[in-house]
C-alpha atoms as a PDB file:
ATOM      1  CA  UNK A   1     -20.654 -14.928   0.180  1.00  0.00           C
ATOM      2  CA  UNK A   2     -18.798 -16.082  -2.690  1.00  0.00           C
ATOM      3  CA  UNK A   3     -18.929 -13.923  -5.926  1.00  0.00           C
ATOM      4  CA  UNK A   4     -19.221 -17.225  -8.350  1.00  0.00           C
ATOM      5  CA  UNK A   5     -16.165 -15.423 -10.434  1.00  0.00           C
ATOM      6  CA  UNK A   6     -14.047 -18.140 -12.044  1.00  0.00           C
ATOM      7  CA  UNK A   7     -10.960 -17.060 -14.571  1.00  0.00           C
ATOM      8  CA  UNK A   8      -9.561 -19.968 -16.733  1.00  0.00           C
ATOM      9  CA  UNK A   9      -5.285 -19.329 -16.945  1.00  0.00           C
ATOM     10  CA  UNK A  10      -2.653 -21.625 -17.401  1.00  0.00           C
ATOM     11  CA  UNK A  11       0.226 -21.658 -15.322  1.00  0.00           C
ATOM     12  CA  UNK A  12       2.336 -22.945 -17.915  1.00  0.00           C
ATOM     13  CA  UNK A  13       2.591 -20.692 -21.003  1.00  0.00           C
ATOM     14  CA  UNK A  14       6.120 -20.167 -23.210  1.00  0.00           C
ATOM     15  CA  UNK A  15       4.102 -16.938 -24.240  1.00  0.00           C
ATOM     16  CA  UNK A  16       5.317 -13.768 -22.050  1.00  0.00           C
ATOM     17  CA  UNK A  17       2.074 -12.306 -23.623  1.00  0.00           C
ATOM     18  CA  UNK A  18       0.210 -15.116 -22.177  1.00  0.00           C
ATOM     19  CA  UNK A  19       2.073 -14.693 -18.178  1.00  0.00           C
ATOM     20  CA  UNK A  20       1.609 -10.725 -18.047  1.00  0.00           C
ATOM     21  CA  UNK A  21      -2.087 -11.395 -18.563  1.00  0.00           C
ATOM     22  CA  UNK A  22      -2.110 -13.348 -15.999  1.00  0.00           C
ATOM     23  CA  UNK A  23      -0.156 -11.537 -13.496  1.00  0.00           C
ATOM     24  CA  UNK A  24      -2.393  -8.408 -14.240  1.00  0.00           C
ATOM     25  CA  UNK A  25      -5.502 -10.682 -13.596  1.00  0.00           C
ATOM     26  CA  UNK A  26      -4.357 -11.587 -10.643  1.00  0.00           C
ATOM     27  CA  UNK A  27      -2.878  -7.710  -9.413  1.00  0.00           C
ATOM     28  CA  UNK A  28      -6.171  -5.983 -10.327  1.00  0.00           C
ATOM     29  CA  UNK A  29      -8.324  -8.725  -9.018  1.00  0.00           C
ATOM     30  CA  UNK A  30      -6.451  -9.070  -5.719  1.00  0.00           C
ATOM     31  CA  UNK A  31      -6.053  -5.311  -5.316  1.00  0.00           C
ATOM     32  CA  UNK A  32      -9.563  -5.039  -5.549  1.00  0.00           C
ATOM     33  CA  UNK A  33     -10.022  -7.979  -2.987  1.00  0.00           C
ATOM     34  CA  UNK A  34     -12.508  -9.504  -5.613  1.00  0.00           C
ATOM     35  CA  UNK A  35     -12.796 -12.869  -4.163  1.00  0.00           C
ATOM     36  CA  UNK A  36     -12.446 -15.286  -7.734  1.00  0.00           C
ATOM     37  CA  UNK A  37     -11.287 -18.969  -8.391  1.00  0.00           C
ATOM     38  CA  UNK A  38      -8.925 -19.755 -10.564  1.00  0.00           C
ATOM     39  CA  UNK A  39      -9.088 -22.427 -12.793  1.00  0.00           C
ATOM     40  CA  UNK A  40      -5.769 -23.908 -14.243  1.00  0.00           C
ATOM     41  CA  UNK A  41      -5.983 -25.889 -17.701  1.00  0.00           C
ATOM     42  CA  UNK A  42      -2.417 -26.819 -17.533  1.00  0.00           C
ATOM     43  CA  UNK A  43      -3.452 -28.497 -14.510  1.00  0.00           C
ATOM     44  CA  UNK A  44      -6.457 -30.867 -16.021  1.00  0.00           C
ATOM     45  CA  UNK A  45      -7.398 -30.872 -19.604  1.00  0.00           C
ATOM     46  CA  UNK A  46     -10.947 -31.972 -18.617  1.00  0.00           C
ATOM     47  CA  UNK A  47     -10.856 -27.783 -17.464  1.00  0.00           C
ATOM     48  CA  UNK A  48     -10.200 -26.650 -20.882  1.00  0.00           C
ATOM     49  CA  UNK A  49     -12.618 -28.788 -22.705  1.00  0.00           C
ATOM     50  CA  UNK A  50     -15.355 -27.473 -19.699  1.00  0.00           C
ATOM     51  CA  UNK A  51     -14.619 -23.918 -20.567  1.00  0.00           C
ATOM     52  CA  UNK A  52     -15.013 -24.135 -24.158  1.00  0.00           C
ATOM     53  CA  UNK A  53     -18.234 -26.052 -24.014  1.00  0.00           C
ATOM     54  CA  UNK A  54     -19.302 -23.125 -21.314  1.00  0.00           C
ATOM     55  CA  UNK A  55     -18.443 -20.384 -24.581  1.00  0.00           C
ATOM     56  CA  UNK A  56     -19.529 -22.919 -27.161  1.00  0.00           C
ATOM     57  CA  UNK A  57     -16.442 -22.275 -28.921  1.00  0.00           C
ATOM     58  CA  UNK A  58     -13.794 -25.040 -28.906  1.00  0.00           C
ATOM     59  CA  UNK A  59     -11.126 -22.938 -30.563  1.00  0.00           C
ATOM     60  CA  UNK A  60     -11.145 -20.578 -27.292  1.00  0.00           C
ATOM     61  CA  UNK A  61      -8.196 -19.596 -25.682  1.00  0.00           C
ATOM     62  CA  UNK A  62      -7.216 -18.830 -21.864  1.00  0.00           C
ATOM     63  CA  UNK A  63      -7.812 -16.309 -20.100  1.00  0.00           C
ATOM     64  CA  UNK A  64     -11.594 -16.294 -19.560  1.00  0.00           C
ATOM     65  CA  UNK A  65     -13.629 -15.091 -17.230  1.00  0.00           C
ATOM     66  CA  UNK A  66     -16.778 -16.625 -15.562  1.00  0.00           C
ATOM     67  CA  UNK A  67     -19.873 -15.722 -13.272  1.00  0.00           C
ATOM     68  CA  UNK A  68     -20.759 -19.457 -11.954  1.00  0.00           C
ATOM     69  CA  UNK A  69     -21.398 -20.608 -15.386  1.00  0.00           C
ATOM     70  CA  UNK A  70     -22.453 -17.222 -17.365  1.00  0.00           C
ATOM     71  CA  UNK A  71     -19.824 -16.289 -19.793  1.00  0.00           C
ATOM     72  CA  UNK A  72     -18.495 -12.444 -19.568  1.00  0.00           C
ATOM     73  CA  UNK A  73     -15.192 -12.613 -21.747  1.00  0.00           C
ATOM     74  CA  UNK A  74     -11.966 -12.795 -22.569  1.00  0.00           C
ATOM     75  CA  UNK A  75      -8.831 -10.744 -21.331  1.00  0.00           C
ATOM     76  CA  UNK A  76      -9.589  -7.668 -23.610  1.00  0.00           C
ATOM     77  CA  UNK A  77     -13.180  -7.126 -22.550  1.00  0.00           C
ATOM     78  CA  UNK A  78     -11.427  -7.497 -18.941  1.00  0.00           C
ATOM     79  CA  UNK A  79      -8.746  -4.710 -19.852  1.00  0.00           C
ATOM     80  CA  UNK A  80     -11.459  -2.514 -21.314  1.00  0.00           C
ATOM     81  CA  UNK A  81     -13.243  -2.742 -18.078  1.00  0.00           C
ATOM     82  CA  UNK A  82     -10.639  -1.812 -15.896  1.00  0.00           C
ATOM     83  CA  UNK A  83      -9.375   1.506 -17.869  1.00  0.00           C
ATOM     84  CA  UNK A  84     -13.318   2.089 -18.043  1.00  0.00           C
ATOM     85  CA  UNK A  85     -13.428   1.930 -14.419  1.00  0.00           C
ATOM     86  CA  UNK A  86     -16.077  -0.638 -15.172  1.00  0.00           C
ATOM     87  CA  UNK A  87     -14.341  -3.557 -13.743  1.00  0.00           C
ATOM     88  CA  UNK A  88     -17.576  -4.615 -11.532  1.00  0.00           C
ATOM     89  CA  UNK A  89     -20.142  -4.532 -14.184  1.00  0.00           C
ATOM     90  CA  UNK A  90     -18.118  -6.378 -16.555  1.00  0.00           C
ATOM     91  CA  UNK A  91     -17.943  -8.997 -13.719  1.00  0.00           C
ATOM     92  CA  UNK A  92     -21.482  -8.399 -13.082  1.00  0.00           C
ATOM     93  CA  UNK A  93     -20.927  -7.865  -9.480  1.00  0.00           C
ATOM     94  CA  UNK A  94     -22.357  -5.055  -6.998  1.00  0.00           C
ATOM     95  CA  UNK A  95     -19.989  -3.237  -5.047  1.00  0.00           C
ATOM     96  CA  UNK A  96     -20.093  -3.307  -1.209  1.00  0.00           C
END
């Protein structure tokens, strides 16, 4: 079954800031064996422009996160989670 978790990155940032997100996205995500997509903008504007519409907020920035098309938020509210140990509910999925 496939959890419906999308996170928007870019794979091309000149911001460190921006890459370390990223990589800890990835790290806690994968060491959790959450299955998620991502989805690059640097790869397709047209992804960008989706995920704004999605947060109604065309001023948004990468990362964001996704379940199928509900928005849950940005990389903070995903930090926040994951010192909380509330990393599932904040992706609003049940753990097995």
């Amino acid at each position: 079954m496939s959890s419906g978790i999308k996170v928007y990155i870019t794979s091309i940032s000149g911001s460190r800031e921006v890459k370390k997100k990223v990589q800890k996205i990835q790290d806690t995500l994968g060491g959790c064996k959450i299955d998620y997509e991502e989805v690059d903008v640097a790869q397709d504007s047209k992804h960008l422009e989706e995920m704004r519409a999605k947060m109604n907020d065309h001023k948004a920035s990468v990362p964001q996160f996704f379940n199928d098309d509900g928005y849950l938020g940005d990389y903070d509210a995903f930090y926040n989670a994951v010192e909380d140990s509330n990393l599932w509910e904040f992706l609003k999925l049940s753990k097995e």
